[in-house]
PDB file of N, CA and C in Angstrom:
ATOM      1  N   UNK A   1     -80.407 140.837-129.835  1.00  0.00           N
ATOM      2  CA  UNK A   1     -81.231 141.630-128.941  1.00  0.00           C
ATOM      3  C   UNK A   1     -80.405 142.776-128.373  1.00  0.00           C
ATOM      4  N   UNK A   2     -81.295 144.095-128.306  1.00  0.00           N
ATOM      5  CA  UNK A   2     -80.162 144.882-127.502  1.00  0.00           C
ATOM      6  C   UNK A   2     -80.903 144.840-125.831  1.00  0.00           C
ATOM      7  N   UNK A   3     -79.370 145.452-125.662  1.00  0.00           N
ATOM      8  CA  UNK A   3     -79.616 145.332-124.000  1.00  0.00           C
ATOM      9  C   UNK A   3     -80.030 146.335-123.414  1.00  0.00           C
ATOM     10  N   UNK A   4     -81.326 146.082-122.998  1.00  0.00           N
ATOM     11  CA  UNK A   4     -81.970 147.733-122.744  1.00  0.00           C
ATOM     12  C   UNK A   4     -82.939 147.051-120.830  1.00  0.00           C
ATOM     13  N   UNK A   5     -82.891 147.866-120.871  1.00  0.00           N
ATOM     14  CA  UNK A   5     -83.913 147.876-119.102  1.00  0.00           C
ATOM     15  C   UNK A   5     -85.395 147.392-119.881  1.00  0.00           C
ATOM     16  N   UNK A   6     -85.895 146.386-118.654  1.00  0.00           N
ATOM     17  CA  UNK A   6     -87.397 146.214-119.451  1.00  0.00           C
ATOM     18  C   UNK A   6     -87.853 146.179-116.991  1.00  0.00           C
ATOM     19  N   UNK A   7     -88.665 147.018-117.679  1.00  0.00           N
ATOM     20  CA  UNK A   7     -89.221 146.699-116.001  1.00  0.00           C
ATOM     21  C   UNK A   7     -89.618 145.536-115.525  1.00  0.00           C
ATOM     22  N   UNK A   8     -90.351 144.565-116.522  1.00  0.00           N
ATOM     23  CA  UNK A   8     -90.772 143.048-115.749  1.00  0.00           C
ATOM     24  C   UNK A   8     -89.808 141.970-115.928  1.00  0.00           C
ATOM     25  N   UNK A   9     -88.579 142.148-116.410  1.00  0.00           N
ATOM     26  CA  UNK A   9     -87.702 141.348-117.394  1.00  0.00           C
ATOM     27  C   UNK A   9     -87.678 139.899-116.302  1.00  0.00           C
ATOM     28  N   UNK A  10     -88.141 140.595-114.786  1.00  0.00           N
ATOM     29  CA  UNK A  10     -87.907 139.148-113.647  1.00  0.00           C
ATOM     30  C   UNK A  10     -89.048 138.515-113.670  1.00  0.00           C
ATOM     31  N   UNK A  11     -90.236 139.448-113.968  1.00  0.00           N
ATOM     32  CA  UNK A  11     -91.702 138.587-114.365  1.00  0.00           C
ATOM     33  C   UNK A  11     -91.741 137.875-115.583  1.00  0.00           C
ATOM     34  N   UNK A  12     -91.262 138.016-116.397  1.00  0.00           N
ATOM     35  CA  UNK A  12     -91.126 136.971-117.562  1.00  0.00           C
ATOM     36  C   UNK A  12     -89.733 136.185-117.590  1.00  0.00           C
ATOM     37  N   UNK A  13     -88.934 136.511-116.816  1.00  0.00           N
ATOM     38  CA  UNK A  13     -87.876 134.802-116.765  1.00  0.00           C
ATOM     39  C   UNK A  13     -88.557 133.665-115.769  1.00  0.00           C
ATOM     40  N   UNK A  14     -89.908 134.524-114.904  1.00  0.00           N
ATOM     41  CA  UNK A  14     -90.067 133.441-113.905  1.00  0.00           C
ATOM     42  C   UNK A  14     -91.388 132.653-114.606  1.00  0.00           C
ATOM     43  N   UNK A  15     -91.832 133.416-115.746  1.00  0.00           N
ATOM     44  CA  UNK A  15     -92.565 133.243-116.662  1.00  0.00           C
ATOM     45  C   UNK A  15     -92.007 131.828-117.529  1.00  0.00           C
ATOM     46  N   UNK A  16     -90.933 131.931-118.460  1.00  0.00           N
ATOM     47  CA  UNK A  16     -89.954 131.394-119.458  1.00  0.00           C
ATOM     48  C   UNK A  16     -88.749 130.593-118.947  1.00  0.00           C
ATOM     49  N   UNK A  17     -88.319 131.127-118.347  1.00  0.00           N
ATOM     50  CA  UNK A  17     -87.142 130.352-117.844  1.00  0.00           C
ATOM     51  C   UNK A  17     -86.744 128.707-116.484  1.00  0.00           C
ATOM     52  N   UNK A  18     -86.452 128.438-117.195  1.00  0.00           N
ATOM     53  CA  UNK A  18     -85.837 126.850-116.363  1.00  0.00           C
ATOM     54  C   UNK A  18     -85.341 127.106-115.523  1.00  0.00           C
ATOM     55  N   UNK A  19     -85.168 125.848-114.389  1.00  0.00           N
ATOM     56  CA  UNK A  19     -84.588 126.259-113.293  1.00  0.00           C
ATOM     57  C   UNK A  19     -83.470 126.300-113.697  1.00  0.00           C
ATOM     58  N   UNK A  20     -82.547 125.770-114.529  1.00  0.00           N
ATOM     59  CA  UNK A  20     -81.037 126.217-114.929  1.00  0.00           C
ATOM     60  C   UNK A  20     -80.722 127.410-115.361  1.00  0.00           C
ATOM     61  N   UNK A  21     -82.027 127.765-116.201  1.00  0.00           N
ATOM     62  CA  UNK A  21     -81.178 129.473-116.290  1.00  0.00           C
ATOM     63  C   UNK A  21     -81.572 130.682-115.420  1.00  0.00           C
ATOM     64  N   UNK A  22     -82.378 130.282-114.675  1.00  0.00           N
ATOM     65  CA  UNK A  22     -82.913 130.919-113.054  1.00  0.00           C
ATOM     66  C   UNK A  22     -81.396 130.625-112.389  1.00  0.00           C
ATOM     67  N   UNK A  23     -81.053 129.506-112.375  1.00  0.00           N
ATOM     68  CA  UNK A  23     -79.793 129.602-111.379  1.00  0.00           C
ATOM     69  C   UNK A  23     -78.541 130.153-112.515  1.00  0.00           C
ATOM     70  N   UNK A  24     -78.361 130.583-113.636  1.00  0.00           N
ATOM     71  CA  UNK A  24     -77.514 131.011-114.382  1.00  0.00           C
ATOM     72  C   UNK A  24     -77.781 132.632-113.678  1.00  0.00           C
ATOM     73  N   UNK A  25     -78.969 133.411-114.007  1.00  0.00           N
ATOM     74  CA  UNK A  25     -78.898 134.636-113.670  1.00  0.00           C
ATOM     75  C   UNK A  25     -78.669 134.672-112.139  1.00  0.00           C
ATOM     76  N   UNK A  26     -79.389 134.090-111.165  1.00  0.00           N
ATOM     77  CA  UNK A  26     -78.738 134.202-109.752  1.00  0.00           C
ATOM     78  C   UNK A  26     -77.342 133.955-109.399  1.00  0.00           C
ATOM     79  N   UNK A  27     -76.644 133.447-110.472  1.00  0.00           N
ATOM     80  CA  UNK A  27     -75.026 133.283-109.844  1.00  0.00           C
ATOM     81  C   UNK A  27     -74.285 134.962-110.556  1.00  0.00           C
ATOM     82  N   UNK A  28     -75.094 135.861-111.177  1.00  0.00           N
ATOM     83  CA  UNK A  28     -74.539 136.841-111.293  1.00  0.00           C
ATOM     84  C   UNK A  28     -74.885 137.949-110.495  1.00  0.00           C
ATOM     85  N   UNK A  29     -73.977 139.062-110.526  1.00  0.00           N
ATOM     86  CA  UNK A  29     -73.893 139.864-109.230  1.00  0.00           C
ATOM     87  C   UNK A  29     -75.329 140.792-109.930  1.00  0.00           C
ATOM     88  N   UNK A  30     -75.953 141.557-108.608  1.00  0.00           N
ATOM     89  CA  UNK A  30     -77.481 141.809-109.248  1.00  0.00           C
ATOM     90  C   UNK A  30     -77.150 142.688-110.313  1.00  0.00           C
ATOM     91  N   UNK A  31     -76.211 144.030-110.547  1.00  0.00           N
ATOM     92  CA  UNK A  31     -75.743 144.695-111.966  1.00  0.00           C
ATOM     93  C   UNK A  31     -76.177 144.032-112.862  1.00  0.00           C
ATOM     94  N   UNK A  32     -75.173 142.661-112.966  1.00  0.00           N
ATOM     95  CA  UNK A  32     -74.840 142.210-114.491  1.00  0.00           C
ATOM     96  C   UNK A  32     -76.831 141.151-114.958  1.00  0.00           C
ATOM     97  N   UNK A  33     -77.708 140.872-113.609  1.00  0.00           N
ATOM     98  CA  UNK A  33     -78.559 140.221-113.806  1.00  0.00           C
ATOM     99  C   UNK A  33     -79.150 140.659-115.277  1.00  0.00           C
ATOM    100  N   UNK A  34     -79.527 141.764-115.620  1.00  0.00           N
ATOM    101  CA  UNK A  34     -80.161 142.349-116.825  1.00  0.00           C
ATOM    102  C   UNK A  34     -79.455 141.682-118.196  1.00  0.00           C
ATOM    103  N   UNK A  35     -78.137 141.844-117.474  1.00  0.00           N
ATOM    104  CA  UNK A  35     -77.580 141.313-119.317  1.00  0.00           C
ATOM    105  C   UNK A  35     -77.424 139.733-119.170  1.00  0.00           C
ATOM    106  N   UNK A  36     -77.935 139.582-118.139  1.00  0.00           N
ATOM    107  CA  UNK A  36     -77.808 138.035-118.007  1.00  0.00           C
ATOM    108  C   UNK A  36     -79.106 137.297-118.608  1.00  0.00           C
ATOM    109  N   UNK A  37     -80.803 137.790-118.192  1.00  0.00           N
ATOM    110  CA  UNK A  37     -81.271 137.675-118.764  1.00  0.00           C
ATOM    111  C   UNK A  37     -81.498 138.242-120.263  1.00  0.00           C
ATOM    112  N   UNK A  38     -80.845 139.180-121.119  1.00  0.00           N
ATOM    113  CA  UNK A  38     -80.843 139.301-122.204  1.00  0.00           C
ATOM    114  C   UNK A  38     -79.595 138.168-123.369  1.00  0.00           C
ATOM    115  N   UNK A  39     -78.960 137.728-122.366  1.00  0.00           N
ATOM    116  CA  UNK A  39     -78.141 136.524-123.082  1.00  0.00           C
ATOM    117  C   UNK A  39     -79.181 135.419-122.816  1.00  0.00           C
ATOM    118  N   UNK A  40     -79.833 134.692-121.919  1.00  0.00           N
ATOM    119  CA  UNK A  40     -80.209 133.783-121.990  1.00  0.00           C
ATOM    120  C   UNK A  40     -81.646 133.478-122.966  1.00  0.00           C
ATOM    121  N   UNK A  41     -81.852 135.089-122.782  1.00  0.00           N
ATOM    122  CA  UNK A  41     -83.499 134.962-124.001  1.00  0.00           C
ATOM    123  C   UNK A  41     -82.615 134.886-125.444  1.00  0.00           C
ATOM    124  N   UNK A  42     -81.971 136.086-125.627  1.00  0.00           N
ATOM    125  CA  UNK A  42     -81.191 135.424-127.110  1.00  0.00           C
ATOM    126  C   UNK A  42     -80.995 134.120-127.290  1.00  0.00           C
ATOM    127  N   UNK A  43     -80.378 133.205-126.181  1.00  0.00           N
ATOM    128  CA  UNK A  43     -79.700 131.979-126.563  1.00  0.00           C
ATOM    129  C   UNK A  43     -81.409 131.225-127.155  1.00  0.00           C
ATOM    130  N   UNK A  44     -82.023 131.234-126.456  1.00  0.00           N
ATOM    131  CA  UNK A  44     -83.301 130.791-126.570  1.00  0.00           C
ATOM    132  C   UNK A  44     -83.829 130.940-127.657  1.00  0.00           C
ATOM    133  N   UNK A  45     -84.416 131.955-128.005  1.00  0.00           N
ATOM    134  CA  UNK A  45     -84.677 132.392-129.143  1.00  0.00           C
ATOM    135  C   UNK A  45     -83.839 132.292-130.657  1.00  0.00           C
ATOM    136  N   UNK A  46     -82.820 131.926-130.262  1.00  0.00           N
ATOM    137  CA  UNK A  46     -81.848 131.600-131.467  1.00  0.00           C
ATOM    138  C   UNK A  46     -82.171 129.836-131.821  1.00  0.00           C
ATOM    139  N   UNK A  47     -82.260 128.797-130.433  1.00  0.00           N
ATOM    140  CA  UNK A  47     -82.802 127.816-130.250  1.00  0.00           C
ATOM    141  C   UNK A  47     -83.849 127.377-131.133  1.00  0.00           C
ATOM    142  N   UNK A  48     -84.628 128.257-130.482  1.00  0.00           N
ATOM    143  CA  UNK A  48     -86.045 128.339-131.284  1.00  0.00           C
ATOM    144  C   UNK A  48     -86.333 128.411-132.507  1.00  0.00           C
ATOM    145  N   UNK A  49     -85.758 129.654-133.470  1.00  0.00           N
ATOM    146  CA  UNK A  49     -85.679 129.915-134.369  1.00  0.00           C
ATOM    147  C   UNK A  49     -85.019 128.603-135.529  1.00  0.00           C
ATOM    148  N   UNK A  50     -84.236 128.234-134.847  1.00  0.00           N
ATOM    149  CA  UNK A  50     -83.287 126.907-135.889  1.00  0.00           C
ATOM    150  C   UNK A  50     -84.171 126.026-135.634  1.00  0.00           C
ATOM    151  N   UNK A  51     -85.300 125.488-134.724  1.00  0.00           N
ATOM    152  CA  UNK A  51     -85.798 124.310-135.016  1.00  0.00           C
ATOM    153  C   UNK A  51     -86.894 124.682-136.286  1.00  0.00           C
ATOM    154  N   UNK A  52     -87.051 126.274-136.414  1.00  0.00           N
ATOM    155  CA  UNK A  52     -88.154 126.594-136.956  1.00  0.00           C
ATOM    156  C   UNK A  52     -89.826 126.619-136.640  1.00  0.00           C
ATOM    157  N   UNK A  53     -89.339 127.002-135.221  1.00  0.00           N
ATOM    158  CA  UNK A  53     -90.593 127.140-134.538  1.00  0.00           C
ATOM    159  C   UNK A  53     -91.119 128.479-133.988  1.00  0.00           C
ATOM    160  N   UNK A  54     -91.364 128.879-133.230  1.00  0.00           N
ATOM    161  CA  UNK A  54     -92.346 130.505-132.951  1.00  0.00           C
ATOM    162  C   UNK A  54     -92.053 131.048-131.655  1.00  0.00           C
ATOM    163  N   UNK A  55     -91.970 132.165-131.504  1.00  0.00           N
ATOM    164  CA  UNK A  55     -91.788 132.584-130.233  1.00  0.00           C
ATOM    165  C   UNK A  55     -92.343 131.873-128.957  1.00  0.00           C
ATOM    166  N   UNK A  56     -93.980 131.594-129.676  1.00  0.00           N
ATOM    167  CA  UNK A  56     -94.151 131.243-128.259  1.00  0.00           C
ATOM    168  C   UNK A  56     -93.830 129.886-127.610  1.00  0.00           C
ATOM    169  N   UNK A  57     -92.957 129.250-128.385  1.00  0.00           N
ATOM    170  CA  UNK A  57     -92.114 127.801-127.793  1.00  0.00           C
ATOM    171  C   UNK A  57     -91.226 128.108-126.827  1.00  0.00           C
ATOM    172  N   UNK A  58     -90.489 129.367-127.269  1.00  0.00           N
ATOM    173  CA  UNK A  58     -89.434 129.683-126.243  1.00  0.00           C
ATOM    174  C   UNK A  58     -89.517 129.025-124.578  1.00  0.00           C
ATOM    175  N   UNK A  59     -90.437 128.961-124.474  1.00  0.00           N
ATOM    176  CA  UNK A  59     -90.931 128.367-123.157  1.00  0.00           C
ATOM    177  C   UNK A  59     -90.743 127.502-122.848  1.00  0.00           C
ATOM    178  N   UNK A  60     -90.899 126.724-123.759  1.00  0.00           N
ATOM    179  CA  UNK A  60     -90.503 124.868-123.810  1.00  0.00           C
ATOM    180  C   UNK A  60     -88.756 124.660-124.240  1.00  0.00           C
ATOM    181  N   UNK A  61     -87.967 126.023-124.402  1.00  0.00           N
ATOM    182  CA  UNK A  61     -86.735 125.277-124.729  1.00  0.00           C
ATOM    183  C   UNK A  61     -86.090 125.788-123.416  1.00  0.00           C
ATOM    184  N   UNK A  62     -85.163 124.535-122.774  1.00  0.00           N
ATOM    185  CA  UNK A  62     -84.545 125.031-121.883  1.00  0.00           C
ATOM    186  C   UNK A  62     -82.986 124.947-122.187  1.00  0.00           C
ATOM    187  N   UNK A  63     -81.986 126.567-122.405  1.00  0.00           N
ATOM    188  CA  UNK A  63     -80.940 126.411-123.066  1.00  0.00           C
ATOM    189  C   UNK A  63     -79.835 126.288-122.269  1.00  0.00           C
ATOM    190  N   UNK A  64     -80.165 125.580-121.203  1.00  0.00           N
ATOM    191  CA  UNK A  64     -78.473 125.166-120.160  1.00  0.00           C
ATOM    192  C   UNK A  64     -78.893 123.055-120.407  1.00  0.00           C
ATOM    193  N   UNK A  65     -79.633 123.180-121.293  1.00  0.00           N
ATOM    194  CA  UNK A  65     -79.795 121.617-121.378  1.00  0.00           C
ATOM    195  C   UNK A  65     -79.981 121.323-123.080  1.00  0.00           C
ATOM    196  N   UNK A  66     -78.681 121.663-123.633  1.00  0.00           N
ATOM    197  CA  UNK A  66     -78.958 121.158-125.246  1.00  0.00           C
ATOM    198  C   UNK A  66     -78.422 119.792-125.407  1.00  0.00           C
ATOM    199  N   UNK A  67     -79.054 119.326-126.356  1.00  0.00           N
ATOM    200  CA  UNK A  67     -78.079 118.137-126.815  1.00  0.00           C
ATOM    201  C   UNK A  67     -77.544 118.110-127.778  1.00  0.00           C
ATOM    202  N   UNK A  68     -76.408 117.459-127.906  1.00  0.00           N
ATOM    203  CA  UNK A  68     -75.220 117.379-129.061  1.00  0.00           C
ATOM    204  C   UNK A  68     -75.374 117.683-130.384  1.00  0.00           C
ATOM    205  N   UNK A  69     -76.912 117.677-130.589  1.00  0.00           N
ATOM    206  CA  UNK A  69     -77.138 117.771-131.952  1.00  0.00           C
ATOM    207  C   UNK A  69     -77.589 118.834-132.243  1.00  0.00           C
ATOM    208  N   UNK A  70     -77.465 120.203-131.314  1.00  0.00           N
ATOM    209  CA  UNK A  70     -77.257 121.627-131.802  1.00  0.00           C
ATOM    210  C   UNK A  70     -76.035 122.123-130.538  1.00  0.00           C
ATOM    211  N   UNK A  71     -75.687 123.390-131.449  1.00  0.00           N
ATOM    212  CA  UNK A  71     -74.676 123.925-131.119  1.00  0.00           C
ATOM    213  C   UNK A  71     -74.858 125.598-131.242  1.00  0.00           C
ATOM    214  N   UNK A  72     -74.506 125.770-129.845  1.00  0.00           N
ATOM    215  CA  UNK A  72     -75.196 127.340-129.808  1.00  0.00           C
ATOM    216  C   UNK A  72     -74.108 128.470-129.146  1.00  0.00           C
ATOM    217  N   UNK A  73     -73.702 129.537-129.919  1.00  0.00           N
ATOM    218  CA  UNK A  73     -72.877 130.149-129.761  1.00  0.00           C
ATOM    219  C   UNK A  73     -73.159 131.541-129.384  1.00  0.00           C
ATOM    220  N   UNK A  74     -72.532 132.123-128.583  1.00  0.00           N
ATOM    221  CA  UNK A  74     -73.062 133.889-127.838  1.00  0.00           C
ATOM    222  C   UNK A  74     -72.291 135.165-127.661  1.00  0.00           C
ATOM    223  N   UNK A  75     -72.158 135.802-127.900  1.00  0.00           N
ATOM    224  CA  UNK A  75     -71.534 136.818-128.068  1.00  0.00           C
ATOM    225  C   UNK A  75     -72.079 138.180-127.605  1.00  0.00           C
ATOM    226  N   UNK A  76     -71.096 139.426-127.150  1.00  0.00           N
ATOM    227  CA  UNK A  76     -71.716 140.439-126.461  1.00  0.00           C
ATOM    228  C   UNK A  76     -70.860 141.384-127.093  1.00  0.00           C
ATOM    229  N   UNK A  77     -71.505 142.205-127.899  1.00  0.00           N
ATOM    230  CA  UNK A  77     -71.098 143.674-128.847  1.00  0.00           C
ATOM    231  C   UNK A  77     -71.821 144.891-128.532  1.00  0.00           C
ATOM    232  N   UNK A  78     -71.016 145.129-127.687  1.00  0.00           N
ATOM    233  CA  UNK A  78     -71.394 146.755-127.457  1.00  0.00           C
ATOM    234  C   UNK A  78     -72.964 146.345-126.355  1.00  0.00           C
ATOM    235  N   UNK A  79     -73.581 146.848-126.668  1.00  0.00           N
ATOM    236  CA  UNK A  79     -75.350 146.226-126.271  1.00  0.00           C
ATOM    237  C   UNK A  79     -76.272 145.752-126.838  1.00  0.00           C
ATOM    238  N   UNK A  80     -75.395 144.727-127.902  1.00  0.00           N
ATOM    239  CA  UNK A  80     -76.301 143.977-128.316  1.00  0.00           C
ATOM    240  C   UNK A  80     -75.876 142.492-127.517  1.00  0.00           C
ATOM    241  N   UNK A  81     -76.440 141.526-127.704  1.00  0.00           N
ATOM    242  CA  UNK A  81     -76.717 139.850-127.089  1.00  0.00           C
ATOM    243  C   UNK A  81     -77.024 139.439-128.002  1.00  0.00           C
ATOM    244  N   UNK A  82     -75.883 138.618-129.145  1.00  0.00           N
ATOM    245  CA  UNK A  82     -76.101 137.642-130.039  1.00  0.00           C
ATOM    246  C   UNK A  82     -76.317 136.251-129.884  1.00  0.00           C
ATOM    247  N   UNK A  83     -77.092 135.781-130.435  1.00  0.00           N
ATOM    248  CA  UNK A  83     -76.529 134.137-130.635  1.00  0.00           C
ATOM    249  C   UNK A  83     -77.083 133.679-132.087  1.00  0.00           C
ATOM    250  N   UNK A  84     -76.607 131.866-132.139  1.00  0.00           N
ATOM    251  CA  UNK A  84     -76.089 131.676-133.192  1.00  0.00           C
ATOM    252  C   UNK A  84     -76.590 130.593-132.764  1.00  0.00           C
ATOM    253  N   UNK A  85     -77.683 129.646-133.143  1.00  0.00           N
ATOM    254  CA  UNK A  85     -77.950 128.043-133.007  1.00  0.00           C
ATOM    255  C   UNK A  85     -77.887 127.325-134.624  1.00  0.00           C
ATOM    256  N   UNK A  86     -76.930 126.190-134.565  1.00  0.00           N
ATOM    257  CA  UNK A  86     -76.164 125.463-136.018  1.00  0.00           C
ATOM    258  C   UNK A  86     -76.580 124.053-135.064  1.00  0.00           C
ATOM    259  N   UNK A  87     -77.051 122.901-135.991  1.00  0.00           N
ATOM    260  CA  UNK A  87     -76.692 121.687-135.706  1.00  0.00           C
ATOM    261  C   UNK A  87     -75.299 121.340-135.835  1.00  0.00           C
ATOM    262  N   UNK A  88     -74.238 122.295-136.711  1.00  0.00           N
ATOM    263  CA  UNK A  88     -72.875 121.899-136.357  1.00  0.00           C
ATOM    264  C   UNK A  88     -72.275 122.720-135.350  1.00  0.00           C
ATOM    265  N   UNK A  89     -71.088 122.884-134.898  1.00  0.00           N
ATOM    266  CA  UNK A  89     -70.381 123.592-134.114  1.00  0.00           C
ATOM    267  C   UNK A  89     -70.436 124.727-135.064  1.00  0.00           C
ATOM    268  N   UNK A  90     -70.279 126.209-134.276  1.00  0.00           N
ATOM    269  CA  UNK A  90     -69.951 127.442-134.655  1.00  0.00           C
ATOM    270  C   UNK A  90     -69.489 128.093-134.336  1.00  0.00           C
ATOM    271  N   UNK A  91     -68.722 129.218-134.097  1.00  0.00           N
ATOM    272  CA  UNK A  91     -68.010 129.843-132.921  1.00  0.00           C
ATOM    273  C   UNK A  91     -68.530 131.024-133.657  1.00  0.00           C
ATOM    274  N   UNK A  92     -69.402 132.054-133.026  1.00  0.00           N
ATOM    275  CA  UNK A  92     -69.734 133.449-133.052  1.00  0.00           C
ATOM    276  C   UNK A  92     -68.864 134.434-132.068  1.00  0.00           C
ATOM    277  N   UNK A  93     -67.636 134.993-133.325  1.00  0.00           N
ATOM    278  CA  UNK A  93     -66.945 136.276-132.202  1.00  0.00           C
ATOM    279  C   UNK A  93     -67.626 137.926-132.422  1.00  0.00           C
ATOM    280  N   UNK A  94     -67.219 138.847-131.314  1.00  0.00           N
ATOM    281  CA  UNK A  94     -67.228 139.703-131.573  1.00  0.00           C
ATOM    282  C   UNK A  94     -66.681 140.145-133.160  1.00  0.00           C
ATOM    283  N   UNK A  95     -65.536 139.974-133.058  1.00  0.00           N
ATOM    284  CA  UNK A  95     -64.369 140.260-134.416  1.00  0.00           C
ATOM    285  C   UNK A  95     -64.982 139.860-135.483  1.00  0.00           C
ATOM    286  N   UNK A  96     -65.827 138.756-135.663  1.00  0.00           N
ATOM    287  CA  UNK A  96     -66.478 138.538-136.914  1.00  0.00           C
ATOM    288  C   UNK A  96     -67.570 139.276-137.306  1.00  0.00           C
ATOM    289  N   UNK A  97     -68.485 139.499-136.439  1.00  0.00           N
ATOM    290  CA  UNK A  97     -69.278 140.841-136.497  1.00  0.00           C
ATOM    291  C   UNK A  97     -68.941 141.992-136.983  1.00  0.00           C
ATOM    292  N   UNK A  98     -68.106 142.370-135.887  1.00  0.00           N
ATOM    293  CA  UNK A  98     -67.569 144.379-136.015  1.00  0.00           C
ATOM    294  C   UNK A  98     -66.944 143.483-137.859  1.00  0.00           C
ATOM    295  N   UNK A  99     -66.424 142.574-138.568  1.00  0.00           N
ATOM    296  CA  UNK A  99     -65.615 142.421-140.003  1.00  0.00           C
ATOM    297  C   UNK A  99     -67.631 142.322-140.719  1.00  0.00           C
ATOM    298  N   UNK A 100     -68.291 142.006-140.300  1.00  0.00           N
ATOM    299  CA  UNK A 100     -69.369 141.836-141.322  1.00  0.00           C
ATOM    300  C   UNK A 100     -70.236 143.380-141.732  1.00  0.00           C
ATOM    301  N   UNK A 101     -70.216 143.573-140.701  1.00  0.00           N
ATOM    302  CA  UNK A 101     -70.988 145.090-140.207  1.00  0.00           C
ATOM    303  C   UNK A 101     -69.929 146.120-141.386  1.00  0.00           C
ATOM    304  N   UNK A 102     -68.903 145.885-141.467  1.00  0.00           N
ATOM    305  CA  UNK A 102     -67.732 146.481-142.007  1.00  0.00           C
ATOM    306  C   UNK A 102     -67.774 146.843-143.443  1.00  0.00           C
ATOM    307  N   UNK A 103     -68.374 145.313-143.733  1.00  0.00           N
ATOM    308  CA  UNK A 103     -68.872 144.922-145.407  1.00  0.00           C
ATOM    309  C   UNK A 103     -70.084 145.608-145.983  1.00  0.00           C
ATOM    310  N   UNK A 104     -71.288 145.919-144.256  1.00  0.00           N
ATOM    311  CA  UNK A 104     -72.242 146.612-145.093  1.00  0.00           C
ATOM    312  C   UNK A 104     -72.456 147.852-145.813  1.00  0.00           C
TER     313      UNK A 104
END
């Protein structure tokens, strides 16, 4: 996702979001809130996507509460908000990106 201004972005986390990642964006200073909710919808949506389900589940996944049997990784390039959901461990870096992007 890139990280761009959305005017309701607080009407749809209060929409989508759990009370864990409601208290994830409130522990950041109000600046960084924007990219806070654009990491936590990525994480979500990456969630989502690996069970093979549809946007509009996003709702039902809450991503400060996974269990062991996925593994979800995040990363911040430039203004974009990656993630990466594997039932195994994964580690998504910047550095592996800027090397793939490299290849195209």
């Amino acid at each position: 996702e890139v990280v761009r201004p959305r005017d309701n972005w607080q009407t749809l986390a209060n929409t989508v979001f759990s009370l864990g990642e409601h208290a994830e964006v409130e522990a950041e200073r109000p600046e960084q809130q924007l990219a806070a909710f654009w990491r936590i919808w990525t994480r979500k949506e990456a969630i989502v996507k690996q069970r093979g389900g549809s946007a509009w589940q996003i709702v039902s996944v809450d991503s400060t509460a996974l269990t062991s049997s996925l593994s979800v990784s995040q990363c911040q390039l430039d203004t974009l908000s990656l993630a990466v959901c594997t039932p195994t461990p994964f580690t998504l870096t910047a550095d592996a990106v800027q090397r793939l992007e490299a290849l195209a």
